[in-house]
N, C-alpha and C. Protein backbone atom coordinates (compact mmCIF):
# COMPACT_ATOMS: atom_id res chain seq x y z
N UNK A 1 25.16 13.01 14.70
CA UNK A 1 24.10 12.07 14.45
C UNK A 1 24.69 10.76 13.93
N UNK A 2 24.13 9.83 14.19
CA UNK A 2 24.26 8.54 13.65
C UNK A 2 23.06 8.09 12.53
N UNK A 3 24.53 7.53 11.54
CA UNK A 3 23.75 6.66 10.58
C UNK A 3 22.89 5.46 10.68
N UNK A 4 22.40 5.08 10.60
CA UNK A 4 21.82 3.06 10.90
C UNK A 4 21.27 2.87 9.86
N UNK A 5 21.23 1.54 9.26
CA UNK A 5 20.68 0.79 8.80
C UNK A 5 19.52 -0.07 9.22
N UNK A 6 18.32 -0.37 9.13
CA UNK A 6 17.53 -1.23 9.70
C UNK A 6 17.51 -2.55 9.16
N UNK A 7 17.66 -3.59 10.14
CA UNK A 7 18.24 -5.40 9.49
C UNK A 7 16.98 -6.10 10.17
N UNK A 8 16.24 -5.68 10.74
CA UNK A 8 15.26 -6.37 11.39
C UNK A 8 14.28 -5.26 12.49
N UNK A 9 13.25 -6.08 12.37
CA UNK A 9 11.88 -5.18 12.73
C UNK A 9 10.73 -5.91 13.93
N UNK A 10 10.76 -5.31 15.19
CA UNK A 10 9.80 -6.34 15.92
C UNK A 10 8.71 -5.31 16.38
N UNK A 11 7.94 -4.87 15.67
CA UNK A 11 6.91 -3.91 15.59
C UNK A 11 5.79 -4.22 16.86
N UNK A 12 5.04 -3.91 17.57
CA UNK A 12 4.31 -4.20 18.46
C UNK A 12 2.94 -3.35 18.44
N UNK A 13 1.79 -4.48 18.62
CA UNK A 13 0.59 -3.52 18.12
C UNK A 13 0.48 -2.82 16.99
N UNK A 14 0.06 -1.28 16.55
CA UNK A 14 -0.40 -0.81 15.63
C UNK A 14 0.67 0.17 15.64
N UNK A 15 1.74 0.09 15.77
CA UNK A 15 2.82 0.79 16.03
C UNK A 15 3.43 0.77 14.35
N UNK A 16 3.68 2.21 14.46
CA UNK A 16 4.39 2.83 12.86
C UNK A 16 5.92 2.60 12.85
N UNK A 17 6.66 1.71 12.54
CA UNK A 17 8.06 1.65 12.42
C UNK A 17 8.87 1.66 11.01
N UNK A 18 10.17 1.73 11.18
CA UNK A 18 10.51 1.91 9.95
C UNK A 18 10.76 0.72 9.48
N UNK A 19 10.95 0.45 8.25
CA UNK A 19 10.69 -0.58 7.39
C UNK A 19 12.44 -1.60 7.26
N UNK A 20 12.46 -2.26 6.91
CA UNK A 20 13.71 -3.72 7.29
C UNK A 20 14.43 -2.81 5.85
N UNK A 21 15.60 -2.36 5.90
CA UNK A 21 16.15 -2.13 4.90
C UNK A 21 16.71 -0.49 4.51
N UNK A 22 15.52 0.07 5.32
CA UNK A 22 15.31 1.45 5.10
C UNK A 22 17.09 2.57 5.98
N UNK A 23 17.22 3.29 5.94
CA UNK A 23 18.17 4.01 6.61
C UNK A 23 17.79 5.54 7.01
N UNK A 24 18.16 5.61 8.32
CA UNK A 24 17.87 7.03 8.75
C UNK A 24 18.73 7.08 9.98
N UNK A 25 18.99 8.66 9.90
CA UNK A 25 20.03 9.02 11.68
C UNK A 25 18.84 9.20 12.49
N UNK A 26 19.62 9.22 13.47
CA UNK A 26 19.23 10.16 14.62
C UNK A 26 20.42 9.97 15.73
N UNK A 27 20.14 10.58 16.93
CA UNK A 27 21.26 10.88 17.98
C UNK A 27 20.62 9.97 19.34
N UNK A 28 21.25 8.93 19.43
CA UNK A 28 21.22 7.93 20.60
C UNK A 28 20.51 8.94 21.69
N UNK A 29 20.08 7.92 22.95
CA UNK A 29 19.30 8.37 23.75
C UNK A 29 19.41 7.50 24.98
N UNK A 30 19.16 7.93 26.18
CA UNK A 30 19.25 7.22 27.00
C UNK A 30 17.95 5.91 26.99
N UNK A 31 17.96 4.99 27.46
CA UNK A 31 16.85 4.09 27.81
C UNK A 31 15.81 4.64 27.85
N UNK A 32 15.91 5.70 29.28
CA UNK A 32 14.99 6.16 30.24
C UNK A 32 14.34 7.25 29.18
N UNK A 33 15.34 8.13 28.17
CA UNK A 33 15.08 8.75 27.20
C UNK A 33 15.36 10.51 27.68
N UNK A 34 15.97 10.45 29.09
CA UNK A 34 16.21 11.86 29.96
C UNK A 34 17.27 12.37 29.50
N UNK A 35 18.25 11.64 28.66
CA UNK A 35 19.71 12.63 28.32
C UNK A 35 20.16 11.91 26.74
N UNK A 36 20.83 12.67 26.34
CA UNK A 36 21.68 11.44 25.16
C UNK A 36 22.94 10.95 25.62
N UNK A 37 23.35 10.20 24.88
CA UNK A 37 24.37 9.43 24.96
C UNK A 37 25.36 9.97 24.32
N UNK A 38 26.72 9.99 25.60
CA UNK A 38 27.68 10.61 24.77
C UNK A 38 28.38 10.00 23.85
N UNK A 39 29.00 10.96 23.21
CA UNK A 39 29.54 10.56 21.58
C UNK A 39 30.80 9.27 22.16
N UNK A 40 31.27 9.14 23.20
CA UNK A 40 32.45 8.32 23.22
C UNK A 40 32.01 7.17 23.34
N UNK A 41 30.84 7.13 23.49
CA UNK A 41 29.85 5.61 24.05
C UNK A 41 28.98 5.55 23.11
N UNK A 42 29.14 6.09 21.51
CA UNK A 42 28.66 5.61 20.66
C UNK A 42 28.84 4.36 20.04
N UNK A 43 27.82 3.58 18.89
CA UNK A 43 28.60 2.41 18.26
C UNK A 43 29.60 2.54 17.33
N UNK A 44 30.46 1.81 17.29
CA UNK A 44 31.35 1.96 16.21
C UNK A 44 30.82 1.48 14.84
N UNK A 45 31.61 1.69 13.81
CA UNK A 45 30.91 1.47 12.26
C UNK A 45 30.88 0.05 12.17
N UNK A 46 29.33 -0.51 11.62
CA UNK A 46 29.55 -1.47 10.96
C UNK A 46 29.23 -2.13 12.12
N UNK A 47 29.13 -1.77 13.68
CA UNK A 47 28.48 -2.38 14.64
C UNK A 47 27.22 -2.72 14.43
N UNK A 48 26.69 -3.91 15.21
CA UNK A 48 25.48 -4.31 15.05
C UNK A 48 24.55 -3.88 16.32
N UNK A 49 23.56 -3.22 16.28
CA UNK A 49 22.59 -2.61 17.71
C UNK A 49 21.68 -2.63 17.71
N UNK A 50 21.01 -2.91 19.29
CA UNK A 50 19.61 -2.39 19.20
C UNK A 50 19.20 -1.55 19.39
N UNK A 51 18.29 -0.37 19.02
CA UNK A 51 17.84 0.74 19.00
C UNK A 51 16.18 0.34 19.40
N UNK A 52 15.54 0.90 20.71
CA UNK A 52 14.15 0.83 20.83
C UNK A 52 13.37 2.39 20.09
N UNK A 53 12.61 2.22 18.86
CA UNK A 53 11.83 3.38 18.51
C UNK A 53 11.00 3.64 18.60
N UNK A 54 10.26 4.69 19.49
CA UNK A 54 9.08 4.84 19.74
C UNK A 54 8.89 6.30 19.59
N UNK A 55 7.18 7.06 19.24
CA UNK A 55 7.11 8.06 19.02
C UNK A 55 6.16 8.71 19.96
N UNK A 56 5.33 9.73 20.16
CA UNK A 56 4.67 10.14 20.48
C UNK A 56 3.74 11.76 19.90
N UNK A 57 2.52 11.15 19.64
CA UNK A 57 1.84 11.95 18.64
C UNK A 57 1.19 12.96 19.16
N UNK A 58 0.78 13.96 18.57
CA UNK A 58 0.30 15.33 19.58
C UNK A 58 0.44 16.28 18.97
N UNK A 59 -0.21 17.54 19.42
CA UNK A 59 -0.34 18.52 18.93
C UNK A 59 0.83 19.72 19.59
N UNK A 60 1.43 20.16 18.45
CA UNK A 60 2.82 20.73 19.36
C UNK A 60 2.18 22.98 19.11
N UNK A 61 3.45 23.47 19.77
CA UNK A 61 2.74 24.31 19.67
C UNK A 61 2.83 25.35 18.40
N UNK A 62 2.12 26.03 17.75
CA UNK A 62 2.22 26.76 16.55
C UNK A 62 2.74 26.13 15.34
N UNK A 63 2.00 24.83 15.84
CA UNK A 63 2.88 23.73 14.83
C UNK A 63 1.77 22.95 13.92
N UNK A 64 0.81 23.23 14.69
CA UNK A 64 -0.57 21.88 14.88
C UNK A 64 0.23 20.56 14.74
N UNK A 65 -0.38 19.44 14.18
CA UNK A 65 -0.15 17.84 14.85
C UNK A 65 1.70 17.65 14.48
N UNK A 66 1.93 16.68 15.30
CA UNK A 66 3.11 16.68 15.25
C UNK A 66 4.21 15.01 15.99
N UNK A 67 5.29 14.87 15.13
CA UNK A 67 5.37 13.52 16.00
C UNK A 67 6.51 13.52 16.44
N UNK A 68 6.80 13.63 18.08
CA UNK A 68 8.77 13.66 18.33
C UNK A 68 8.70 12.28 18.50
N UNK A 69 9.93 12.14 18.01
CA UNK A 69 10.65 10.68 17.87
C UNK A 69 11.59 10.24 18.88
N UNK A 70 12.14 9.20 19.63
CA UNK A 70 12.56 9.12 20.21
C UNK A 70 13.61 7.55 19.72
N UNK A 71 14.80 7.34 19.67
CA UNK A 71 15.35 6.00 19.63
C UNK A 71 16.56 5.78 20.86
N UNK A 72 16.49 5.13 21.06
CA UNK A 72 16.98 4.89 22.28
C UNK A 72 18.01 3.62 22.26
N UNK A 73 19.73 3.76 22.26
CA UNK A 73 20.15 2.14 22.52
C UNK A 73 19.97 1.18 23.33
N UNK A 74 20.07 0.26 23.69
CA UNK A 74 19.35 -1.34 24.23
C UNK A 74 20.90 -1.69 24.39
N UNK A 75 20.46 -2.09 25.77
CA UNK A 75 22.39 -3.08 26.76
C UNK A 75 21.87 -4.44 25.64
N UNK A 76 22.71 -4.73 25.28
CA UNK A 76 22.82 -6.07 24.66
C UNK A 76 23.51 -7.28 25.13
């Protein structure tokens, strides 16, 4: 998993994002969001990236409501 930092925020609509400052992992993703990204084509430390975050809300199963997350790196 990857660490990040968040340095900036371009939120769209009524969309829940994380906050300018805040820190959380997760494991890169393709664009399309069909595979991850392998570890050799990760960022290096202290790199600067864009990550697109988006979620999708729903009811999962034996779970009731529930939200998978998805972040995804951005060609820069």
């Amino acid at each position: 998993m990857l660490f990040a930092k968040i340095i900036s925020v371009k939120a769209q609509g009524q969309a829940e994002c994380p906050k300018t400052g805040v820190a959380f992992n997760f494991q890169p993703e393709s664009e399309d969001y069909q595979s991850m990204i392998p570890r050799k084509k990760w960022p290096k430390p202290n790199q600067i990236i864009s990550v697109r975050y988006r979620y999708l809300d729903g009811i999962c199963k034996n779970s009731g409501p529930c939200r998978i997350k998805h972040s995804s790196l951005m060609k820069n």
